[in-house]
Protein backbone atom coordinates (compact mmCIF):
# COMPACT_ATOMS: atom_id res chain seq x y z
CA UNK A 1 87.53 -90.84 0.74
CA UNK A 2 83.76 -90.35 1.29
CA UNK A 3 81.15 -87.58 0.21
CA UNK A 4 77.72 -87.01 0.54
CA UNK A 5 75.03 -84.23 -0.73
CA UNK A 6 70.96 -83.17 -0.68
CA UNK A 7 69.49 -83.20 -3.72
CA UNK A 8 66.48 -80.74 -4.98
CA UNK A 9 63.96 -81.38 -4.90
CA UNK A 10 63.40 -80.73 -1.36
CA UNK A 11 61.07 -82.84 0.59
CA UNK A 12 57.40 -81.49 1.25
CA UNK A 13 55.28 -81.53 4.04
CA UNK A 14 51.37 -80.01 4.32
CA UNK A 15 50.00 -78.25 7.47
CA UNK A 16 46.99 -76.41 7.25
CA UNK A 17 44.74 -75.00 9.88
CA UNK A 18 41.96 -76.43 11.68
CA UNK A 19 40.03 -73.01 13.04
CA UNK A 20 41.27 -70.09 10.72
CA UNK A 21 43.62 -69.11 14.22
CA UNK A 22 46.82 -70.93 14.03
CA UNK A 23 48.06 -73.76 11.72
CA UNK A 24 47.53 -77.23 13.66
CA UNK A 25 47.20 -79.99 11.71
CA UNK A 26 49.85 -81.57 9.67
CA UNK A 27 49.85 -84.34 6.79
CA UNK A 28 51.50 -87.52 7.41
CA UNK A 29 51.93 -88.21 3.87
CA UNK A 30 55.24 -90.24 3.03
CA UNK A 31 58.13 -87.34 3.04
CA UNK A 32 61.28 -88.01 0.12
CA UNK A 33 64.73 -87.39 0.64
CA UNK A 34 66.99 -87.72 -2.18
CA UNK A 35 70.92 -87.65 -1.71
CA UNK A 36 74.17 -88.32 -3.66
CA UNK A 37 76.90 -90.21 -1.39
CA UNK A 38 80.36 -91.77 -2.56
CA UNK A 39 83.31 -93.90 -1.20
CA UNK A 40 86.37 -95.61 -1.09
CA UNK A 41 88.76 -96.88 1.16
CA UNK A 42 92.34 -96.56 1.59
CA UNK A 43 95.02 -99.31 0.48
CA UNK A 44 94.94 -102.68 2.22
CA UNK A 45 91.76 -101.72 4.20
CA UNK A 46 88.47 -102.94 2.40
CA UNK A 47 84.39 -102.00 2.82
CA UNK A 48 82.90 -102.70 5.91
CA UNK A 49 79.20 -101.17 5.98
CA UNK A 50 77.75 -97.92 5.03
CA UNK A 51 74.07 -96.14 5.83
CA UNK A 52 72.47 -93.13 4.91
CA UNK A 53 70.16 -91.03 7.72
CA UNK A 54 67.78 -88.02 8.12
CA UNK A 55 68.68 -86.42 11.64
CA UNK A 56 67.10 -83.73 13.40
CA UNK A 57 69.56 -80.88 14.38
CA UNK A 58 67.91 -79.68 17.24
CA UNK A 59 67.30 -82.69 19.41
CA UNK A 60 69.72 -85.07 16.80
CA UNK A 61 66.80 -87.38 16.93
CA UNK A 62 67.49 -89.82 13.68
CA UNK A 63 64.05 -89.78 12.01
CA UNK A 64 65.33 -92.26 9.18
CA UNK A 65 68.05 -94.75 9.06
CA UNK A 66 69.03 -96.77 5.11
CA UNK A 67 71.97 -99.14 5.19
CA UNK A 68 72.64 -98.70 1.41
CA UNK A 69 75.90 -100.71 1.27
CA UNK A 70 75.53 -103.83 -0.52
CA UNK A 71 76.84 -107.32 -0.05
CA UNK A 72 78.57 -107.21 -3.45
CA UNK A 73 80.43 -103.92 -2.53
CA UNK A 74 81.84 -105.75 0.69
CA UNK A 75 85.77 -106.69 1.13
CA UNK A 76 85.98 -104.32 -1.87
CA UNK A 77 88.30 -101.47 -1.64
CA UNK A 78 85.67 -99.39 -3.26
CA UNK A 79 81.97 -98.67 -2.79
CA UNK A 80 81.67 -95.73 -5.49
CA UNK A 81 84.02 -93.33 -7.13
CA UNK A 82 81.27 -91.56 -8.83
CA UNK A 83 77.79 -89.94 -6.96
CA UNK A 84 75.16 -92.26 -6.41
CA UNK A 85 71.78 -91.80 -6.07
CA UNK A 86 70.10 -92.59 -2.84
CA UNK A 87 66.37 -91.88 -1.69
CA UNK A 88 65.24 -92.32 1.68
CA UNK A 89 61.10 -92.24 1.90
CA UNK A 90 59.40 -92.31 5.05
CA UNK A 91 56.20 -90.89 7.37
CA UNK A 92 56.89 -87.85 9.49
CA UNK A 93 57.19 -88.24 13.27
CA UNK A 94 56.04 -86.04 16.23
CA UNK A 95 59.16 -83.98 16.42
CA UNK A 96 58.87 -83.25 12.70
CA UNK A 97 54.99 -82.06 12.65
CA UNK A 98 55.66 -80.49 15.62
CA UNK A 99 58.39 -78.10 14.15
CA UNK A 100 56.40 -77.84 10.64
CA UNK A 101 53.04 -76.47 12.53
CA UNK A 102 55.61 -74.17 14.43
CA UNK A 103 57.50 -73.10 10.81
CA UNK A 104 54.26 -72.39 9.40
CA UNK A 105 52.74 -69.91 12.33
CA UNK A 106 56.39 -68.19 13.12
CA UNK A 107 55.81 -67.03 9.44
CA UNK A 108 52.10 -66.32 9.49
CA UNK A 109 53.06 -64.20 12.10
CA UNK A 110 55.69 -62.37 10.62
CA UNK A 111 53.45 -61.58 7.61
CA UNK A 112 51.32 -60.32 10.00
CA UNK A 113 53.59 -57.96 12.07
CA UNK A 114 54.64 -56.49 8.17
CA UNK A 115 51.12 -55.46 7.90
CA UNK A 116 49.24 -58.13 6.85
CA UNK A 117 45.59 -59.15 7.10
CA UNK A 118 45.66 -62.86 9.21
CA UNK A 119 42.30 -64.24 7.16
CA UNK A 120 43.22 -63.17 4.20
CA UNK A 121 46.93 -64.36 4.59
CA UNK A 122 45.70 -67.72 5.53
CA UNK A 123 42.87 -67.72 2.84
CA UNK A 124 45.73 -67.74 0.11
CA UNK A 125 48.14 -69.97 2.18
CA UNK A 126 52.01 -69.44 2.18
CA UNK A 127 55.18 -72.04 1.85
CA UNK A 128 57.93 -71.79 4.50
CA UNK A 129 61.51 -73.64 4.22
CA UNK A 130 62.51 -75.07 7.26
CA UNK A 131 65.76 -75.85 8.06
CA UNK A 132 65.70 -78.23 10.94
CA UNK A 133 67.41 -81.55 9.63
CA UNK A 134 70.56 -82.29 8.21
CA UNK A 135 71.36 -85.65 5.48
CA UNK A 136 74.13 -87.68 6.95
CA UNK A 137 76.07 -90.95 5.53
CA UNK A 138 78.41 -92.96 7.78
CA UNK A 139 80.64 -95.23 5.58
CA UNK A 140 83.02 -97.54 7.44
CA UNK A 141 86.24 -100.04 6.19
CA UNK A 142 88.47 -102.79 8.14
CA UNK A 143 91.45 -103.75 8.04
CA UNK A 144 95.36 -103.41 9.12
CA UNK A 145 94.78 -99.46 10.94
CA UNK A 146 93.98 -100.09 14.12
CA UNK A 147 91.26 -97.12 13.22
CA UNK A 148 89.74 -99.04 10.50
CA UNK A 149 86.70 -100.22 11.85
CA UNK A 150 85.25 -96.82 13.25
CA UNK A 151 82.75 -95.55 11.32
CA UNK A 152 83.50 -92.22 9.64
CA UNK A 153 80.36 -89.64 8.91
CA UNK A 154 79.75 -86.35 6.77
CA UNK A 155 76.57 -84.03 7.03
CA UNK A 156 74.85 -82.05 4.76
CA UNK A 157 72.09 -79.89 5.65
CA UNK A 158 68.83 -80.63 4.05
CA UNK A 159 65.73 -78.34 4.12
CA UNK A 160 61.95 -79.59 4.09
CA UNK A 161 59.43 -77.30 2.07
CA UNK A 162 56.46 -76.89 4.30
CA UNK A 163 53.28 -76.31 2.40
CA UNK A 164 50.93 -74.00 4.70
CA UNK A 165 47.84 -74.36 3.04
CA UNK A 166 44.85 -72.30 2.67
CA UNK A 167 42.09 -72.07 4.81
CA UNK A 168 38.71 -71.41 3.77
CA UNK A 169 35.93 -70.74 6.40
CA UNK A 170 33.15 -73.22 6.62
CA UNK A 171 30.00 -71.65 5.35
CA UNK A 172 26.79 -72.56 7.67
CA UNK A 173 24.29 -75.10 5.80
CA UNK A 174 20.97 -73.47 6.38
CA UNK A 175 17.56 -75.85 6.19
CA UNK A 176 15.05 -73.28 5.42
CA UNK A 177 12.51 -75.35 6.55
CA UNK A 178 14.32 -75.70 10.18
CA UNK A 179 14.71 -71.55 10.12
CA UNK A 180 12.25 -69.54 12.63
CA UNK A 181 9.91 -67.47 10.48
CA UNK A 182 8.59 -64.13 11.28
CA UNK A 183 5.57 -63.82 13.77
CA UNK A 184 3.71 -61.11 15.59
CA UNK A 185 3.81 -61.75 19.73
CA UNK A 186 1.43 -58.91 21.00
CA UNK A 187 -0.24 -55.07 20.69
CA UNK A 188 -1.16 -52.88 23.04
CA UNK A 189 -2.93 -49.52 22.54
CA UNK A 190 -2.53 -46.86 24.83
CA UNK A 191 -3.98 -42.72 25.11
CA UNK A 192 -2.37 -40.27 27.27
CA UNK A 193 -5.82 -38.89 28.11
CA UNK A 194 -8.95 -41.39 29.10
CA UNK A 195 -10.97 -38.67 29.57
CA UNK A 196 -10.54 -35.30 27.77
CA UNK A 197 -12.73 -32.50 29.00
CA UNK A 198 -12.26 -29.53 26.69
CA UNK A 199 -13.27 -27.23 23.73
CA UNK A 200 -14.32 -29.30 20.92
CA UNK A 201 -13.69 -30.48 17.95
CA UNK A 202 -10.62 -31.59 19.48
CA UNK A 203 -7.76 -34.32 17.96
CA UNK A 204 -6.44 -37.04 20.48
CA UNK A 205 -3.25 -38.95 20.16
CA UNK A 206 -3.28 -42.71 20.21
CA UNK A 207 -0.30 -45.10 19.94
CA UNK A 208 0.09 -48.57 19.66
CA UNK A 209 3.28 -50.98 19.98
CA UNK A 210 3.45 -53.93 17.82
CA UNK A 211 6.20 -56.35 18.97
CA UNK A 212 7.74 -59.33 16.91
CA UNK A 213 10.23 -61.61 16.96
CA UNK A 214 13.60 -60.54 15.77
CA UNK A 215 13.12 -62.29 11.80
CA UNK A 216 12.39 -59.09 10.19
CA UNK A 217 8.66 -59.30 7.74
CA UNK A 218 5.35 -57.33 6.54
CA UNK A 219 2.21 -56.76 8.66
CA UNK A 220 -1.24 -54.84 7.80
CA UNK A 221 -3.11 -52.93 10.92
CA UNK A 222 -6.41 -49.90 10.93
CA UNK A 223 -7.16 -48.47 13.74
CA UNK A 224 -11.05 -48.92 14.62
CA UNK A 225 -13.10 -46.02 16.43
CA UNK A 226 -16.12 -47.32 18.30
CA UNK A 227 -16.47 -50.46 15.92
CA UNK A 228 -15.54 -48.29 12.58
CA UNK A 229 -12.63 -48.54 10.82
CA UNK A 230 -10.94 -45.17 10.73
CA UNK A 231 -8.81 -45.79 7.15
CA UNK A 232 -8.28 -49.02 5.13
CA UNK A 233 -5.31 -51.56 6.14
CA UNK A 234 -2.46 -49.55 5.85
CA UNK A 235 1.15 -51.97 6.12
CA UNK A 236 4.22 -51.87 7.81
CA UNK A 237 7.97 -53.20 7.08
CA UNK A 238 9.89 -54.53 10.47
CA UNK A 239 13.33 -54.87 9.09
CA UNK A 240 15.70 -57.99 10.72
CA UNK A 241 16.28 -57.71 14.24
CA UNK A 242 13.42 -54.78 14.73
CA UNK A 243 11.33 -56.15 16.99
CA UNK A 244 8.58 -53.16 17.39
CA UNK A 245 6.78 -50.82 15.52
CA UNK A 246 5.35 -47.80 16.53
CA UNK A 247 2.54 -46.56 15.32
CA UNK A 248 0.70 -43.15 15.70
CA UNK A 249 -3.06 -42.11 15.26
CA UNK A 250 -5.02 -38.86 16.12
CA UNK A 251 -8.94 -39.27 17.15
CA UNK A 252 -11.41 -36.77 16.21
CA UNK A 253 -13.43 -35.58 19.10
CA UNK A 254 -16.88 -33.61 17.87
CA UNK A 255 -19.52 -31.99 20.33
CA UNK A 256 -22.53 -33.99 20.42
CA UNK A 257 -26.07 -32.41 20.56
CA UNK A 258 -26.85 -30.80 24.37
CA UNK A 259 -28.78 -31.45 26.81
CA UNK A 260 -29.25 -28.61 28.67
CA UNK A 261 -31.50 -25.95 27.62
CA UNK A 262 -30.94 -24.22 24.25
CA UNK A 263 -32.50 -21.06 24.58
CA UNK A 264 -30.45 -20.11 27.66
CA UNK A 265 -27.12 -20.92 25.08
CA UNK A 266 -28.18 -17.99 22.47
CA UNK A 267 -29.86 -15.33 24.93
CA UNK A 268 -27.96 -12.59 26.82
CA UNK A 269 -29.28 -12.58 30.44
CA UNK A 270 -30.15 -8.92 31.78
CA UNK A 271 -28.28 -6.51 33.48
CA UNK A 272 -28.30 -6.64 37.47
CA UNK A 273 -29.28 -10.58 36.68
CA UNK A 274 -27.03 -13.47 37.50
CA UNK A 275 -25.01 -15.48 35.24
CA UNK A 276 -25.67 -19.12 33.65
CA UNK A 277 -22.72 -21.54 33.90
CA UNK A 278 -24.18 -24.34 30.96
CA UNK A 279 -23.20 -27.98 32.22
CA UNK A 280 -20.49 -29.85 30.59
CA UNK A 281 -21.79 -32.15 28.28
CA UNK A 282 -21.34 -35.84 28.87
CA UNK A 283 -21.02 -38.01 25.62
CA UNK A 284 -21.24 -42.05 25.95
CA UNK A 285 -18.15 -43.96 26.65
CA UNK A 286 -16.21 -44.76 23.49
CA UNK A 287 -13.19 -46.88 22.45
CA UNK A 288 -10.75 -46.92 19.97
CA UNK A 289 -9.03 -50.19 19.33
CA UNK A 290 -6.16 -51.57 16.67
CA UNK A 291 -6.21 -54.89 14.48
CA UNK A 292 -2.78 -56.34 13.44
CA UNK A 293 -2.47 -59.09 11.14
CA UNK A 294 -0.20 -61.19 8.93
CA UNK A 295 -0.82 -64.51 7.43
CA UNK A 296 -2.20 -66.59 9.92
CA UNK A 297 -2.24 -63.99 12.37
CA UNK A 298 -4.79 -61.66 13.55
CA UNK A 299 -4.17 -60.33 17.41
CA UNK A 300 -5.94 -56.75 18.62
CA UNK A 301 -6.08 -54.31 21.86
CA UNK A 302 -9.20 -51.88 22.90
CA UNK A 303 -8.81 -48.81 24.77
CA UNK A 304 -12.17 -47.37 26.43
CA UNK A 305 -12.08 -43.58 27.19
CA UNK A 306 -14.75 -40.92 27.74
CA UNK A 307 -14.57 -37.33 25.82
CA UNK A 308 -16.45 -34.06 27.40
CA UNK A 309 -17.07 -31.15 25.47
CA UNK A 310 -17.41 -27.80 27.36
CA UNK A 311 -19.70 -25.10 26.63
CA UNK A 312 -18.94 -21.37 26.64
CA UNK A 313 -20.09 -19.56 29.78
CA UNK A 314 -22.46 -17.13 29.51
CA UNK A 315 -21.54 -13.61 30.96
CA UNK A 316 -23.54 -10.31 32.13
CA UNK A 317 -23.92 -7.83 30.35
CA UNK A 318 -22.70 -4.26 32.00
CA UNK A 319 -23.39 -1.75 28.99
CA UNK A 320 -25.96 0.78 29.04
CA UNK A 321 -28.64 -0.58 26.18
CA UNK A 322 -29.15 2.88 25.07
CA UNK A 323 -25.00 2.90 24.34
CA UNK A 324 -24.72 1.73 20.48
CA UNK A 325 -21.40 0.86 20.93
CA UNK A 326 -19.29 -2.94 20.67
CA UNK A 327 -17.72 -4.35 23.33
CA UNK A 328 -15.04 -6.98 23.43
CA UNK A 329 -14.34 -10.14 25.23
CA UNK A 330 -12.98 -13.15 25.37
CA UNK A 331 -14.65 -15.87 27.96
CA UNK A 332 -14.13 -19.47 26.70
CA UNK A 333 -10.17 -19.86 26.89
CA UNK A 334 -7.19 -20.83 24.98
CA UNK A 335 -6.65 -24.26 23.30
CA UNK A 336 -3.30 -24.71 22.72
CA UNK A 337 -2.79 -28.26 20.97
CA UNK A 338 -5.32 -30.56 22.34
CA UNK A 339 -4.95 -28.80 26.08
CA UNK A 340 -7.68 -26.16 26.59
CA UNK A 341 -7.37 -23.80 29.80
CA UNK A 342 -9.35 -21.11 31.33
CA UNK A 343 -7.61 -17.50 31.02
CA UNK A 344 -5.50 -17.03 33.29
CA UNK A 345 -5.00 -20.95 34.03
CA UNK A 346 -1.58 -23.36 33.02
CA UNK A 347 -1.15 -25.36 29.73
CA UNK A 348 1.28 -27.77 29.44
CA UNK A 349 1.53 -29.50 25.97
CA UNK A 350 3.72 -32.67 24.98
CA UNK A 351 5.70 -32.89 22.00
CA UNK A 352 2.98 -35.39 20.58
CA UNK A 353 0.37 -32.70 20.61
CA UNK A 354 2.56 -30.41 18.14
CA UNK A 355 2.01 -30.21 14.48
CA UNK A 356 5.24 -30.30 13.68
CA UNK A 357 8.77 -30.35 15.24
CA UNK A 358 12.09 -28.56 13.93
CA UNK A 359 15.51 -27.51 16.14
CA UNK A 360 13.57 -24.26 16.55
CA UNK A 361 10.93 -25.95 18.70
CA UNK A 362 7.37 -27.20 18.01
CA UNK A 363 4.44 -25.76 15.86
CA UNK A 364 1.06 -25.65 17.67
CA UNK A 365 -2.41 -25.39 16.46
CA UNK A 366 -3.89 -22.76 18.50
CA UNK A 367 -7.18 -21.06 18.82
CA UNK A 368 -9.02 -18.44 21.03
CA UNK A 369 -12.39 -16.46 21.04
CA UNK A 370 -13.85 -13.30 20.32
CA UNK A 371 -17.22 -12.41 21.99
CA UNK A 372 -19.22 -9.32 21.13
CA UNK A 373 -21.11 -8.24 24.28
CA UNK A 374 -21.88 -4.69 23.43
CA UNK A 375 -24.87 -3.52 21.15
CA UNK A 376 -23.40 -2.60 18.21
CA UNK A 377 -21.41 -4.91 15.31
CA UNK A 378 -17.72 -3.43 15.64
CA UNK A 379 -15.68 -2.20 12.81
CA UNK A 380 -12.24 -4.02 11.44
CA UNK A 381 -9.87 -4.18 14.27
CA UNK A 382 -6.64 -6.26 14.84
CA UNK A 383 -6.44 -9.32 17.19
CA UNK A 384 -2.86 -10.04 18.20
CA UNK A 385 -1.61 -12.96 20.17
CA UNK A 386 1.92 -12.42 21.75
CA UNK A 387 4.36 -13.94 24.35
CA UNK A 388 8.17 -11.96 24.31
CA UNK A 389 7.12 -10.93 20.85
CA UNK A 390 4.42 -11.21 18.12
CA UNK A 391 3.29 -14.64 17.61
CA UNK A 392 0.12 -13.84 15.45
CA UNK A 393 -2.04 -11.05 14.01
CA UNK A 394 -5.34 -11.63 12.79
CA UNK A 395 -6.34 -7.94 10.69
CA UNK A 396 -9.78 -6.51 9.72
CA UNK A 397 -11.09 -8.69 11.84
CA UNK A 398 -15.38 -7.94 12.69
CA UNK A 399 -17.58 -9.38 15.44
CA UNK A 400 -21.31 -8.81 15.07
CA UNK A 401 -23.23 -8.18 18.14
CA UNK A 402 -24.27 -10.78 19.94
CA UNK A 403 -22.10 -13.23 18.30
CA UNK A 404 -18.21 -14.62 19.07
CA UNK A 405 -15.74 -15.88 16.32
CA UNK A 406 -12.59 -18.17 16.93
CA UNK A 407 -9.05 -16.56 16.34
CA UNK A 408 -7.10 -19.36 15.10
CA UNK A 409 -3.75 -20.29 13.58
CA UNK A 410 0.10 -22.05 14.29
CA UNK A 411 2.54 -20.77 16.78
CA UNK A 412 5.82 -22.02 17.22
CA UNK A 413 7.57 -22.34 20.54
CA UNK A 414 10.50 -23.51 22.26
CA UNK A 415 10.90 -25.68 25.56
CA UNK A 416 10.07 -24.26 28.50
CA UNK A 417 7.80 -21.20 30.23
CA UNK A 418 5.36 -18.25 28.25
CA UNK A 419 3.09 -16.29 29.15
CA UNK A 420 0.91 -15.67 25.83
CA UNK A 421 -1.04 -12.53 26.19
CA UNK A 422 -4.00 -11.68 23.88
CA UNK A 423 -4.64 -8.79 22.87
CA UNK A 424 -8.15 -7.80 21.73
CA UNK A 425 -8.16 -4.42 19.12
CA UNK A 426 -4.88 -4.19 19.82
CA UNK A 427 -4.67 -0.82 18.07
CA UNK A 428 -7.81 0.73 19.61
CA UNK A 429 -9.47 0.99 15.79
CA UNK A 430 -12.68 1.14 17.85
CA UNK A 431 -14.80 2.71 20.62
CA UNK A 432 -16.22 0.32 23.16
CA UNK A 433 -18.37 -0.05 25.88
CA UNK A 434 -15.58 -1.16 28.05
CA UNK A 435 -11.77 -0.48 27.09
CA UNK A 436 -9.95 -2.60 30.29
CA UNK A 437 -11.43 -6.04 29.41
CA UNK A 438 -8.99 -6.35 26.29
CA UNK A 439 -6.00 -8.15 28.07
CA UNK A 440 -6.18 -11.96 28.51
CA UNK A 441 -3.36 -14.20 29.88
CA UNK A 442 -2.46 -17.86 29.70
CA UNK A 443 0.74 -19.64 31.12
CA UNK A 444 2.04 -22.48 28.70
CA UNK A 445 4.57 -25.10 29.80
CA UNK A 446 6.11 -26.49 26.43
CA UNK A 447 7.76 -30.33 26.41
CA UNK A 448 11.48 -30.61 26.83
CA UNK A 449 11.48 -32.72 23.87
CA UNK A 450 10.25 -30.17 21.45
CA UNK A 451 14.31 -29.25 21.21
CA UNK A 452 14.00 -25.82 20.78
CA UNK A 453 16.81 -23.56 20.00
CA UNK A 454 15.48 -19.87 18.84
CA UNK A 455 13.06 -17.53 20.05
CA UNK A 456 9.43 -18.41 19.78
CA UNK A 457 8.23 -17.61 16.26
CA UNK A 458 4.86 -18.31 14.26
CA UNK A 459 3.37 -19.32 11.37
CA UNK A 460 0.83 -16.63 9.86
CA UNK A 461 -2.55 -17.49 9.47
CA UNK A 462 -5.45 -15.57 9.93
CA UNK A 463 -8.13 -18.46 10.31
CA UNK A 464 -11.43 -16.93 11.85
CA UNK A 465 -14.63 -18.99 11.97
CA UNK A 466 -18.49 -18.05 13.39
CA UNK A 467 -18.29 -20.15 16.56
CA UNK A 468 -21.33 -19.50 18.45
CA UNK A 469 -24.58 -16.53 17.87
CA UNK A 470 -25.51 -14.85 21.23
């Protein structure tokens, strides 16, 4: 007779993982299996030898052998009638890590394929039972049976509890003192036009590109116009892993006192004489430059560029001087932004030159003039700007004689080709000298990038201003 049994609890073994990917690396703490084993011989045969094992079932590699019979339970018929205790302690081997890693990511796994979220799985940690080795006692006795001496065995299987433990992800030390800090590495300024030549006062864009390195921080810049600061140090926020800043500023461009001769600018020449084209006057070269700094930083960039203000041309007079009457004309242009063309001439504006930008398109400043040329003052009459449509109406609007005023106001366009016609007394309120000089056309190209999506509309606003006395 002979019996043998696993006792609870079972043994344990830790794995845990080395990466947060799989579960690699297992304990080799002492591992405790405790068993119950019994038995006796039968008549006139007596105790021989008897050991208890741990055995792998897969490979039936013994990991741990215990001869537990003792020399005082020898040539005795019986070893025990009852259960005995037995514990067998000892340190894992290859085959057993090797199968408790494997028990531990078959079930991580499995979690996983039921829906489960791998980092957080392992961040919590799981136990597994594994069921790879069996208990086994081999009790022998001797005597008369010629079958006496071989050993006899019985199995039981006995689990191991493998402990997959948690795995929390190693949070970076950081040495402030070793981190890079914020810094400026350049600025350059730039203007689309060097050298305007145009109706003035006129606005130019400037920009300017601060780059950085990618550390995010705070740095204060003005933009200085021929050695003058144009505002006070305005700041600017580059958020992490921003590493420029673009900045924006509009120059304003003022006519500077002629040279040529004055008198010739305010007198009408004769009839039958010829005209006087006045020269364009040439102002000095300027610059406009940026400053950019930061604690212990300071960098800057200079643009040079050269701005020419245009002055009306003068034109003939036709009338009869004993005819009393007003006559109508427009000679300077159209300004459209900060482009100024020559009726009948091309405009092409940019996006940057607008006002203001919406899905409908891009609001322009725009302005035109009025010239009196007859030899009366004309009565209220209505100035009206169109292009596929009304754009703007100025009303009531007078001209002395002699003398030209500025129509002036927003229009709003889409992308692509106009023609913008102005028309001057659009509703024939009053007798002139001349009635076919009242028609004036301009083609305007308007920037892709303006996104427009509806017709060309406008923004009302009857600003009219004394330009110039003839």
């Amino acid at each position: 007779m002979m019996d043998q049994r696993a006792v609870s609890p079972e043994p344990v073994m830790k794995v845990v993982s080395s990466n947060g990917q799989s579960y690699d690396q297992v304990d080799n703490s002492p591992l405790n299996f405790v068993m119950q084993a019994k038995g006796r011989c039968e008549n006139l045969h007596w105790v021989k030898w008897g050991r208890l094992q741990v055995q792998n079932k897969t490979s039936n590699k013994i990991h741990y052998s215990k001869e537990v019979i003792s020399s005082a339970n020898i040539n005795q018929k019986t070893w025990s009638n009852s259960w005995k205790t037995v514990s067998l302690t000892f340190n894992p081997d290859t085959v057993l890590k090797q199968q408790a890693a494997e028990a531990c990511n078959q079930e991580l796994n499995k979690r996983i394929q039921q829906g489960g979220n791998k980092l957080t799985i392992m961040k919590q940690g799981f136990s597994v039972l594994m069921h790879k080795t069996v208990s086994q006692f081999n009790f022998t006795c001797r005597g008369p049976s010629p079958l006496a001496n071989h050993p006899k065995s019985v199995n039981d299987s006995h689990p191991v509890r493998v402990s997959c433990g948690s795995f929390t992800p190693k949070t970076a030390v950081i040495n402030p003192a070793t981190m890079p800090k914020f810094a400026l590495k350049g600025v350059d300024i730039s203007m689309n036009k060097t050298n305007y030549q145009g109706v003035c006062p006129a606005e130019l864009p400037v920009k300017a590109v601060v780059t950085a390195n990618p550390m995010g921080g705070k740095f204060q810049y003005r933009f200085i116009k021929n050695g003058q600061p144009e505002h006070h140090w305005k700041e600017y926020t580059l958020a992490k892993n921003q590493t420029q800043a673009h900045l924006n500023h509009s120059l304003s461009i003022k006519q500077e006192s002629a040279q040529s001769n004055t008198s010739l600018n305010k007198k009408i020449q004769q009839p039958g004489q010829s005209q006087v084209n006045q020269p364009l006057q040439q102002v000095p070269l300027r610059s406009v430059s940026i400053e950019v700094k930061r604690p212990g930083q300071q960098l800057s960039d200079i643009q040079q560029f050269q701005a020419t203000c245009a002055e009306p041309k003068m034109v003939q007079a036709t009338y009869n001087p004993s005819t009393q009457l007003p006559d109508l004309a427009s000679r300077v242009g159209f300004t459209l932004g900060t482009v100024s063309a020559p009726w009948g001439g091309h405009i092409k504006v940019a996006a940057n030159d607008a006002v203001e930008s919406s899905m409908r398109g891009c609001k322009f400043r725009f302005k035109y003039d009025v010239i009196n040329i007859g030899s009366a003052d004309s009565a209220p009459s209505v100035q009206r700007l169109s292009g596929g449509g009304a754009l703007h109406t100025a009303s009531n609007f007078t001209v002395s004689k002699g003398s030209s005023r500025n129509v002036s106001g927003h229009v709003l366009l889409k992308p692509g080709q106009h023609v913008l016609v102005a028309s001057l007394d659009h509703t024939k309120q009053i007798s002139e000298i001349k009635e076919n000089n009242n028609l004036y056309r301009v083609r305007v190209t308007v920037d892709q990038n303006c996104s427009g999506a509806a017709e060309s509309g406008m923004l009302r606003q009857h600003t009219q201003t004394t330009a110039f006395a003839l």
